[in-house]
Structures are given as structure tokens and as C-alpha cells.
C-alpha atoms as a PDB file:
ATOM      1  CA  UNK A   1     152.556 195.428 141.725  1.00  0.00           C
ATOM      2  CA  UNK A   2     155.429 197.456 143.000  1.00  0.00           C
ATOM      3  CA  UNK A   3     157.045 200.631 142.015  1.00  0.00           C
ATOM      4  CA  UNK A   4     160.871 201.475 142.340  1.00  0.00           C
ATOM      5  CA  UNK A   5     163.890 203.832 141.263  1.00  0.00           C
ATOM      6  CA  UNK A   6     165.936 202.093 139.228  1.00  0.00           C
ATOM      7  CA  UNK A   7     168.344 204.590 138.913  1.00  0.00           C
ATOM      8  CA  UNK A   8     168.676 208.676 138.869  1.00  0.00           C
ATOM      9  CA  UNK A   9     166.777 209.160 136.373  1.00  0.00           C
ATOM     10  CA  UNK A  10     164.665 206.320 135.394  1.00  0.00           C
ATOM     11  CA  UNK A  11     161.033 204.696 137.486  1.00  0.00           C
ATOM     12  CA  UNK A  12     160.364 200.857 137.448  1.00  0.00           C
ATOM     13  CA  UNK A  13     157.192 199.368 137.025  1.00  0.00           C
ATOM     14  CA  UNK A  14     156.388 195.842 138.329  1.00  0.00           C
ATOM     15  CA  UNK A  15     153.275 193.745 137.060  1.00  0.00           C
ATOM     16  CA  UNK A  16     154.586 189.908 138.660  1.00  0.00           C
ATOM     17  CA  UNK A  17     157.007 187.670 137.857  1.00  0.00           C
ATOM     18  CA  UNK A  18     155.976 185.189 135.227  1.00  0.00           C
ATOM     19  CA  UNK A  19     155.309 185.410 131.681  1.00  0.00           C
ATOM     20  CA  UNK A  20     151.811 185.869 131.701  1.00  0.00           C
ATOM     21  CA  UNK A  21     149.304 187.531 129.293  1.00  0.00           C
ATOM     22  CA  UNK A  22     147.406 189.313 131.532  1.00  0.00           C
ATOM     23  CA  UNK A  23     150.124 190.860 133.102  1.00  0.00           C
ATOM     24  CA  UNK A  24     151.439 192.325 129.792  1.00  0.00           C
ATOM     25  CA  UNK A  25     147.806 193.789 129.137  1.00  0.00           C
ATOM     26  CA  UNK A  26     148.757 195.925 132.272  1.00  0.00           C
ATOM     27  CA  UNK A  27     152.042 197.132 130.577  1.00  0.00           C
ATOM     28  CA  UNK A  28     150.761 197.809 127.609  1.00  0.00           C
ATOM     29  CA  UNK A  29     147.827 199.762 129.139  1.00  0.00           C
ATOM     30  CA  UNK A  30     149.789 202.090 130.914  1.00  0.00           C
ATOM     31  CA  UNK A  31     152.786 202.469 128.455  1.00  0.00           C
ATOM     32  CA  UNK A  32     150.617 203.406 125.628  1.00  0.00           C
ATOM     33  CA  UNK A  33     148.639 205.669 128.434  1.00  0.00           C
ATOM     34  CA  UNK A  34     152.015 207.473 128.932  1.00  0.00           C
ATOM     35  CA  UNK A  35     152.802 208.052 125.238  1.00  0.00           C
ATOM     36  CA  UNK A  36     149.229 209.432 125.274  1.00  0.00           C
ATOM     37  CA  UNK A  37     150.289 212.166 127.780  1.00  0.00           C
ATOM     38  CA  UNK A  38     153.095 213.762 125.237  1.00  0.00           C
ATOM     39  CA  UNK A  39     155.351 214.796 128.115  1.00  0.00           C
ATOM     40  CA  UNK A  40     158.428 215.627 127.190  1.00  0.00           C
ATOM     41  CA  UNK A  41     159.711 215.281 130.364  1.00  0.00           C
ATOM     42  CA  UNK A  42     159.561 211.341 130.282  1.00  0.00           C
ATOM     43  CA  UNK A  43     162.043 210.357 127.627  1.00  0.00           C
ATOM     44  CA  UNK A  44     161.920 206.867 126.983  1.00  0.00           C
ATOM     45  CA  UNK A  45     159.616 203.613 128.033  1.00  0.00           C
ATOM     46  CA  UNK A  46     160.757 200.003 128.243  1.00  0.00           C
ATOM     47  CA  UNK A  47     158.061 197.993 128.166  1.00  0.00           C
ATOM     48  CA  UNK A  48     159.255 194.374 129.478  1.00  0.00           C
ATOM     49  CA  UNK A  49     157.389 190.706 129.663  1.00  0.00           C
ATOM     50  CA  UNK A  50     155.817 192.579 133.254  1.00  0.00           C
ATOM     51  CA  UNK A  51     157.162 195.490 133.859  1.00  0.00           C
ATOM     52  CA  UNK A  52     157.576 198.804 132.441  1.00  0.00           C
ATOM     53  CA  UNK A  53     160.848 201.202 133.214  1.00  0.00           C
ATOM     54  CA  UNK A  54     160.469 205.060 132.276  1.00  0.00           C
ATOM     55  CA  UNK A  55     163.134 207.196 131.763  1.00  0.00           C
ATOM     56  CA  UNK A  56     162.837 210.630 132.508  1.00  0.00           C
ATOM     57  CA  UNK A  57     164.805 214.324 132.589  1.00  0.00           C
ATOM     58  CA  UNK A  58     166.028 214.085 136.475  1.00  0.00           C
ATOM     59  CA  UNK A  59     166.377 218.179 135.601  1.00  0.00           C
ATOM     60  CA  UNK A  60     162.580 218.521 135.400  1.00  0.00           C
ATOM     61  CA  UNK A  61     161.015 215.842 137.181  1.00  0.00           C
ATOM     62  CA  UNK A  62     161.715 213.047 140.083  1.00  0.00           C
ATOM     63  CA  UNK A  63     160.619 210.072 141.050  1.00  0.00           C
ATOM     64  CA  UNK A  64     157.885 211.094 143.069  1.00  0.00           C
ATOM     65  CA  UNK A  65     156.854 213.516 140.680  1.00  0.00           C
ATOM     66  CA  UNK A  66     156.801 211.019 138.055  1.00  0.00           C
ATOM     67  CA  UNK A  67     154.986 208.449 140.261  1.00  0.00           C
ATOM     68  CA  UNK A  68     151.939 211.009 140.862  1.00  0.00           C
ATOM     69  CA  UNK A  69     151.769 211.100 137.034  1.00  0.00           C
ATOM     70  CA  UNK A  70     151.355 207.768 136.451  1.00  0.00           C
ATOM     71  CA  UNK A  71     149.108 206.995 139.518  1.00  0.00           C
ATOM     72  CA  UNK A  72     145.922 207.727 137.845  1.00  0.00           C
ATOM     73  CA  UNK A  73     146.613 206.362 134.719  1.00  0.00           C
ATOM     74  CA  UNK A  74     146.997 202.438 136.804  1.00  0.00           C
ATOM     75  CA  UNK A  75     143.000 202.598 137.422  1.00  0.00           C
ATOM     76  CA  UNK A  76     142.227 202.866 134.097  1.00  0.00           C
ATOM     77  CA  UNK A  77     139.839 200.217 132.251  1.00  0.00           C
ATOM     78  CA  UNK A  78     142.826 197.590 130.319  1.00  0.00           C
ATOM     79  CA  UNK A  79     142.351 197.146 126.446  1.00  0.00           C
ATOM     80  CA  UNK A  80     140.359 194.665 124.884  1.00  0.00           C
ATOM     81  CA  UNK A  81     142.186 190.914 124.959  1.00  0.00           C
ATOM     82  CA  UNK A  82     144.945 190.689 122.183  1.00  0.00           C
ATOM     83  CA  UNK A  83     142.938 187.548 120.862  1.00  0.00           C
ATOM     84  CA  UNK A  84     140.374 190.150 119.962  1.00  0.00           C
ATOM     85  CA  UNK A  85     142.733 192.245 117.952  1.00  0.00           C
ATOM     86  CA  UNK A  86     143.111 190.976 114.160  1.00  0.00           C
ATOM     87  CA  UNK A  87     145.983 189.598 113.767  1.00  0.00           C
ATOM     88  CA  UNK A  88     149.448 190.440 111.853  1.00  0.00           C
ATOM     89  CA  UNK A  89     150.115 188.247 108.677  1.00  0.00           C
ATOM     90  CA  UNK A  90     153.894 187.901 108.859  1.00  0.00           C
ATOM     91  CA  UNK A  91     154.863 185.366 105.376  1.00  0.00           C
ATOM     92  CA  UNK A  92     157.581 182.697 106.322  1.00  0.00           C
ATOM     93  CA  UNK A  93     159.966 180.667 104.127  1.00  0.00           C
ATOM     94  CA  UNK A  94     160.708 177.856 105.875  1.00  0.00           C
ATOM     95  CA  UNK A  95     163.251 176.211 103.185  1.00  0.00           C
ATOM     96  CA  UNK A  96     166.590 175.311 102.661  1.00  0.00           C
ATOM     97  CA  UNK A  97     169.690 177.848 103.321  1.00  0.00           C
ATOM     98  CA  UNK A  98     166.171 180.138 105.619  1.00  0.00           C
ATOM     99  CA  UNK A  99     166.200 177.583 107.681  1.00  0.00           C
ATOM    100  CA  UNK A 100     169.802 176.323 108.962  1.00  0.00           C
ATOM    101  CA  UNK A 101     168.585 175.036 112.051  1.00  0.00           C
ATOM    102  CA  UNK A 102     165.177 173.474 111.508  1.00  0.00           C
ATOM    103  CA  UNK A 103     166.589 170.038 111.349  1.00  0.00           C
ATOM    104  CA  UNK A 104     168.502 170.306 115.052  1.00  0.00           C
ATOM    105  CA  UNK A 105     165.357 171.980 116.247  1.00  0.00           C
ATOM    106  CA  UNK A 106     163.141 168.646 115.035  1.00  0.00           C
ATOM    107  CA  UNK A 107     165.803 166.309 115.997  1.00  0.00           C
ATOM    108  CA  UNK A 108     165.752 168.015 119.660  1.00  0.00           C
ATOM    109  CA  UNK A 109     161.627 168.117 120.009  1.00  0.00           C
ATOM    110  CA  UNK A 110     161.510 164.720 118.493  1.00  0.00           C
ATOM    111  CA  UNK A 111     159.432 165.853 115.466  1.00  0.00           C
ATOM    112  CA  UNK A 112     159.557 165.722 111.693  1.00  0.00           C
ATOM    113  CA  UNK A 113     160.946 169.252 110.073  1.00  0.00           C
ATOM    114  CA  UNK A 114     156.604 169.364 108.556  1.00  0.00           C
ATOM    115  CA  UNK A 115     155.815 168.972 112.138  1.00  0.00           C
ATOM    116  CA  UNK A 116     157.748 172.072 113.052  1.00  0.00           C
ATOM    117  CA  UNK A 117     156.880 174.256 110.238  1.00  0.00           C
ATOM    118  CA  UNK A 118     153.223 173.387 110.722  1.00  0.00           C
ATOM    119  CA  UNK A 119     153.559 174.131 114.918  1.00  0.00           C
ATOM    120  CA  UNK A 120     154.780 177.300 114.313  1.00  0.00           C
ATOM    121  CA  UNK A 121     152.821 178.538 111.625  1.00  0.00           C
ATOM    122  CA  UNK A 122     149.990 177.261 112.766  1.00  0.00           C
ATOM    123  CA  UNK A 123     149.354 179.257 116.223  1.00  0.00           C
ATOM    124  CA  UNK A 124     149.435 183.508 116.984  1.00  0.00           C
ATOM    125  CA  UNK A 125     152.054 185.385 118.682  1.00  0.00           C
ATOM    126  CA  UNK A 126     151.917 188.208 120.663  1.00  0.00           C
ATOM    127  CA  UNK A 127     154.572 191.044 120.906  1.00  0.00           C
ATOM    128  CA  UNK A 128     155.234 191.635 124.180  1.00  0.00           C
ATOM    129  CA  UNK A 129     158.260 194.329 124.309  1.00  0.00           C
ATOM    130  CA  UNK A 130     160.739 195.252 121.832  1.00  0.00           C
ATOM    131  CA  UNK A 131     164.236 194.745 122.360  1.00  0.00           C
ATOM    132  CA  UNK A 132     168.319 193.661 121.555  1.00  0.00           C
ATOM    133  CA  UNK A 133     168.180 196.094 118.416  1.00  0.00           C
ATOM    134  CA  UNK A 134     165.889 198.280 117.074  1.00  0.00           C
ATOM    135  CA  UNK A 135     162.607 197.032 115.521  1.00  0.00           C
ATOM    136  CA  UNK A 136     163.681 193.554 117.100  1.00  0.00           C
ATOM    137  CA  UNK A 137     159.991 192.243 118.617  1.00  0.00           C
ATOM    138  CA  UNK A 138     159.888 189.431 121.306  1.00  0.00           C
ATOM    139  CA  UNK A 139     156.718 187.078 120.362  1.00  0.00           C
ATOM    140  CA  UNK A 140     155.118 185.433 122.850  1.00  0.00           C
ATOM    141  CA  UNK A 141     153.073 181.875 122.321  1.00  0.00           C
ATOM    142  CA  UNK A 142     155.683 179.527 121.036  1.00  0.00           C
ATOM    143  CA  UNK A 143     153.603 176.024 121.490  1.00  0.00           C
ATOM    144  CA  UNK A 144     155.591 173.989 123.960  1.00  0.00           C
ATOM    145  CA  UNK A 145     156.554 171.356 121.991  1.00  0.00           C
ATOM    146  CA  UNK A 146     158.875 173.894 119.878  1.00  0.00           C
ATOM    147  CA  UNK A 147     160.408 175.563 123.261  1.00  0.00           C
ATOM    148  CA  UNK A 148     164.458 174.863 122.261  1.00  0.00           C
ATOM    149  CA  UNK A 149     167.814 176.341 123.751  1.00  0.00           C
ATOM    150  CA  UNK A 150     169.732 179.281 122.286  1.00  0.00           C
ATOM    151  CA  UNK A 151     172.505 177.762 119.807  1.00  0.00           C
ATOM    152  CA  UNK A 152     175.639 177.044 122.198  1.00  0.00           C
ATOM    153  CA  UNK A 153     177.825 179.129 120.187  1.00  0.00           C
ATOM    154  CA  UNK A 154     175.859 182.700 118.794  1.00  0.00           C
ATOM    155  CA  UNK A 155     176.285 183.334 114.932  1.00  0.00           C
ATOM    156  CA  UNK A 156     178.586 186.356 114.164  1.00  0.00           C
ATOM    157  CA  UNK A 157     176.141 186.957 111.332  1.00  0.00           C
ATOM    158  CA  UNK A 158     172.006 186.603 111.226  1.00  0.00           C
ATOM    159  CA  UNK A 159     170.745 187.867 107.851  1.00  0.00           C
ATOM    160  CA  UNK A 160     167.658 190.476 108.329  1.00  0.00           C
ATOM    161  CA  UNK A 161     164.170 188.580 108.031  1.00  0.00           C
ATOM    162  CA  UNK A 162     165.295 185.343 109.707  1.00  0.00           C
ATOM    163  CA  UNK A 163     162.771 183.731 111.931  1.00  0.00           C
ATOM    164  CA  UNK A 164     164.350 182.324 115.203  1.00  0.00           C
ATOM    165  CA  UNK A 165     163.310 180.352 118.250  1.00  0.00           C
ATOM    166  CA  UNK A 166     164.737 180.505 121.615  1.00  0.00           C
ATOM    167  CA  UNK A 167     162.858 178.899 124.439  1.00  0.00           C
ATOM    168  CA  UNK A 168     159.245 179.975 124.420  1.00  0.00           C
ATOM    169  CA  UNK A 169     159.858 182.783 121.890  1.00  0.00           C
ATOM    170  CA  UNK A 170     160.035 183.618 118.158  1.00  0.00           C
ATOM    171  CA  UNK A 171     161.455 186.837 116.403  1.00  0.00           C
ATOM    172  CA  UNK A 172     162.206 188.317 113.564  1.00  0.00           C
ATOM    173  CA  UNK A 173     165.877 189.758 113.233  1.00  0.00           C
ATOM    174  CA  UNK A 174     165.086 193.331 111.777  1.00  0.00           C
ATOM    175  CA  UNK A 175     168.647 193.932 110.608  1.00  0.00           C
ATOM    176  CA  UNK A 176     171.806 191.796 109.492  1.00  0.00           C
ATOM    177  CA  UNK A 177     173.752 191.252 112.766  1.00  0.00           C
ATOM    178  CA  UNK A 178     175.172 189.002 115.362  1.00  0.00           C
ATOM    179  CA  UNK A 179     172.473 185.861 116.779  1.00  0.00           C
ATOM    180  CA  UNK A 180     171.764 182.663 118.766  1.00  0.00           C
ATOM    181  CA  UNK A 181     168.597 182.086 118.124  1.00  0.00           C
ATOM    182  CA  UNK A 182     167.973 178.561 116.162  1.00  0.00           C
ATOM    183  CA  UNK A 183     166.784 179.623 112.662  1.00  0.00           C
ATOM    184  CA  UNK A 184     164.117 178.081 110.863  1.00  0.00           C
ATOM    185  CA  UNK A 185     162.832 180.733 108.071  1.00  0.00           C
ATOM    186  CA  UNK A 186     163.348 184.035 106.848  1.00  0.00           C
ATOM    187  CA  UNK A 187     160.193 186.741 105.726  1.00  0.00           C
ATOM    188  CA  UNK A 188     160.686 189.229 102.895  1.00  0.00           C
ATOM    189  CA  UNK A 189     159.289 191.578 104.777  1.00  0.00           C
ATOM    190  CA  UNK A 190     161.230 194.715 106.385  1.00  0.00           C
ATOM    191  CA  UNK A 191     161.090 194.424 110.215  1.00  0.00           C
ATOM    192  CA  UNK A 192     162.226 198.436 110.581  1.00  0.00           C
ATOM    193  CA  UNK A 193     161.979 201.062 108.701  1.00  0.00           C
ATOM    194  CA  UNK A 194     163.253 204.316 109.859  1.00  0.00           C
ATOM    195  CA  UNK A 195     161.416 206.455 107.190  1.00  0.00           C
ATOM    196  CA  UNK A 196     158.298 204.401 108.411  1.00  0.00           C
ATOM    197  CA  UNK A 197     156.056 206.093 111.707  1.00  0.00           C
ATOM    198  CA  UNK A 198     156.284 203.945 113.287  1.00  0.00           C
ATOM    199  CA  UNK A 199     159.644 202.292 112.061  1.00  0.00           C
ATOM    200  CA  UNK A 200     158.669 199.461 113.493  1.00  0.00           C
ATOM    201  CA  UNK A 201     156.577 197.191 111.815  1.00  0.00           C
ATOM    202  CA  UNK A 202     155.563 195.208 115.474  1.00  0.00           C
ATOM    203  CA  UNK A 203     154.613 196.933 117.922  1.00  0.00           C
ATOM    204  CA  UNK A 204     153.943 195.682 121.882  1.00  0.00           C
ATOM    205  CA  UNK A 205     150.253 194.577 122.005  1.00  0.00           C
ATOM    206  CA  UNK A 206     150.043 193.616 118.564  1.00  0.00           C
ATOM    207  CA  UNK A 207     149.105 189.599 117.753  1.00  0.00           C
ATOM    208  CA  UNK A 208     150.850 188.014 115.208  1.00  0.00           C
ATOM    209  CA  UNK A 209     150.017 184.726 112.527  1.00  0.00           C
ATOM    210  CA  UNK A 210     153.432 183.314 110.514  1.00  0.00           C
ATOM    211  CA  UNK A 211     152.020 182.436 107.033  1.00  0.00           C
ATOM    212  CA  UNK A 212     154.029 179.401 105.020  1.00  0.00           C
ATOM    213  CA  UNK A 213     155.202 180.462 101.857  1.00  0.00           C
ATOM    214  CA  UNK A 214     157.259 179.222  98.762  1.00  0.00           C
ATOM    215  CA  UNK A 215     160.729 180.517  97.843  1.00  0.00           C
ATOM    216  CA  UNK A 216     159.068 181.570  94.944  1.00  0.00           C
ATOM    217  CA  UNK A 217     156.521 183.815  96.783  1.00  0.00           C
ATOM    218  CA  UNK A 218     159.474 184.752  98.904  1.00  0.00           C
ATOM    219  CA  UNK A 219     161.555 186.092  96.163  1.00  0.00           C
ATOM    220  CA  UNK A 220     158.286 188.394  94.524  1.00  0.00           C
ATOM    221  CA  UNK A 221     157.354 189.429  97.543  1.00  0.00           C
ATOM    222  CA  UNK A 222     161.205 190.383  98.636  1.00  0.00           C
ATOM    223  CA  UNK A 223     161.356 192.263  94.867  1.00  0.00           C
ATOM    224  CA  UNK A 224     157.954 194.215  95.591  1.00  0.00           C
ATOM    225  CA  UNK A 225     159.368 194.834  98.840  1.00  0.00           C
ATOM    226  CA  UNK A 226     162.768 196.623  97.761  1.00  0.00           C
ATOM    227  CA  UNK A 227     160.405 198.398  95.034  1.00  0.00           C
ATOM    228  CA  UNK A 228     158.616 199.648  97.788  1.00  0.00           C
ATOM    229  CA  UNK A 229     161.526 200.821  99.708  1.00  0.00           C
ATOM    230  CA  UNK A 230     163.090 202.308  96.471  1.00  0.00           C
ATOM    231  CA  UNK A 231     159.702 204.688  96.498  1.00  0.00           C
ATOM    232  CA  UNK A 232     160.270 205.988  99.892  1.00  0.00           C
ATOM    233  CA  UNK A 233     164.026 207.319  99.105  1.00  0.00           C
END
């Protein structure tokens, strides 16, 4: 582990340099240990794949300050294993116009489109941070037969719900915007909700199961779902 400025007003937090689980479970120990201290001093965390960077008020603290803080909160006990935590039922379309690039992304791992669908759905995720826009969770556990390249060119348009891949990750696009992940569903479901607390419906730690579903099931579950949001308005 190392500590280090990583600028005026902001401390990083270094856990290794791979992808690993256990490494995470150390970020997410101590970044929900320092929303747990309600110190308004420390404005913003950004917890990473192994590392966590706090931002803080260089008017009322400093980086040694804010190191002695957080000292005591690196020896505490980590959380139980995310593949004790129940997991997050997330519904997936994986048909037609959802799924633009499922048939590049078989082609490319040498499998059948079923094969896909059935990979990805078939596994859990984990969130380790969130990130590129808000609500936007990168999922951890892609099985490696599914790890593919970013598309060459990004789309200038993702709709909100689609389910992308991009070398060993999967996420959700919370909003309508700009993408290169390769597409291969869409959920009804809204990612981020601002009304919500918390807005987002992923959160870092959490572990996450894709669930097939029919465009049928897609389209009730997308009508209770703007019902729902009509309610909160």
C-alpha cells in the first residue's frame, strides 16, 4: 500500500496494481469507513479498481492532517466477501435492435450469440467503483471467454439501460449519451435516479446477477418502471 498527494487538495490511496478482489475489499472498507465519519471537511471519494483518492477543503485540512484521519480506520476488520452478499437481480433483454453488437462480439470469441447471452447471464458481477457519468457502475467478473475490445469508432449516442462489454467489464449506461462499449442488451430498469438516496441504483461493493428476459417482460417492466417514476414527481 502507499499513500500520496495527488494534488492540493486531494490524498491518494494505493491497494496494488491488478484487478483483484481482495484488493477492492480494502477500498471499499475504508471508503465506506470515511463516509461513516460525516466530515465535512473531506468532500468527495473516488473509489477506483485499487485505490481510493479523497478530496478534501485544503482551507481546513492537509494532507497530513487527512492522513492521521484515515490511519486508524486501515486496521480495521474488512467486510464480509461480496460472494456472501445477496446478490442484485439486474433483468436483461438481449434481443434484436438491445443488442447491436452481440453478433461481432460472438463472431470475435468464436461463439454462438446463445453462447454469449448464456456466459453473461449466467455468472455475478461485482461493482467495483463508479465512474464516466453519474450512476455509471464498472462490473467486475466478465468470464474470459466474453473479454472483447471497445468498438473502434465510439457511438455518438448509447440509449440509457444498454448493457455493454469492454474487456473484462460490463455496465449499464445510466443515461442516453455518447459510448464504445459493444452492446448486447438493454434493462428497463433506471440506473440513476436523482430523487432516489442513493441515486444510484449500484453501489461499490454490491454483487450483481443479469437475469434473461423477453421483450415482452422488457416492455411491462419498462411501463411499471416510468409509472414508478411518474409517482416520485
Amino acid at each position: 500500500m502507499w499513500i500520496t498527494p495527488a494534488s492540493d487538495s486531494s490524498l491518494f490511496f494505493g491497494f496494488g496494481n491488478e484487478i483483484s478482489l481482495d484488493a477492492h475489499r480494502r477500498v471499499i472498507a475504508l471508503f465506506h469507513a470515511i463516509q461513516q465519519l460525516h466530515d465535512a471537511r473531506i468532500r468527495n471519494l473516488h473509489p477506483a479498481y485499487a485505490s481510493l483518492l479523497i478530496d478534501f477543503d485544503p482551507f481546513r485540512l492537509t494532507h497530513e492532517e487527512l492522513e492521521s484521519i484515515v490511519a486508524p480506520l486501515l486496521s480495521r476488520p474488512l467486510p464480509p466477501s461480496p460472494e456472501l452478499a445477496p446478490a442484485l437481480e439486474i433483468p436483461v433483454c438481449y434481443d434484436g435492435d438491445f443488442a447491436p453488437d452481440l453478433t461481432s462480439v460472438a463472431r470475435h470469441t468464436s461463439l454462438t450469440a446463445e453462447q454469449v447471452i448464456a456466459l453473461h447471464s449466467g455468472g455475478d458481477y461485482f461493482v467495483y467503483f463508479l465512474g464516466f457519468s453519474p450512476g455509471f457502475a464498472y462490473l467486475g467478473g466478465v468470464p474470459r471467454p466474453l473479454h472483447v475490445p471497445r468498438l473502434a469508432s465510439p457511438r455518438k449516442l448509447v440509449s440509457a439501460g444498454a448493457v455493454g462489454l469492454a474487456g473484462g467489464q460490463t455496465g449499464i449506461y445510466p443515461h442516453d449519451s455518447p459510448g464504445g462499449w459493444q452492446l448486447i442488451g438493454r434493462t428497463p430498469l433506471g440506473m440513476f435516479v436523482p430523487s432516489d438516496d442513493p441515486p444510484s441504483r449500484l453501489q461499490p461493493g454490491d454483487r450483481v446477477r443479469f437475469r434473461r428476459i423477453t421483450r415482452d417482460e422488457f416492455d411491462r417492466l419498462a411501463s411499471e418502471q416510468g409509472s414508478l417514476d411518474d409517482s416520485r414527481h
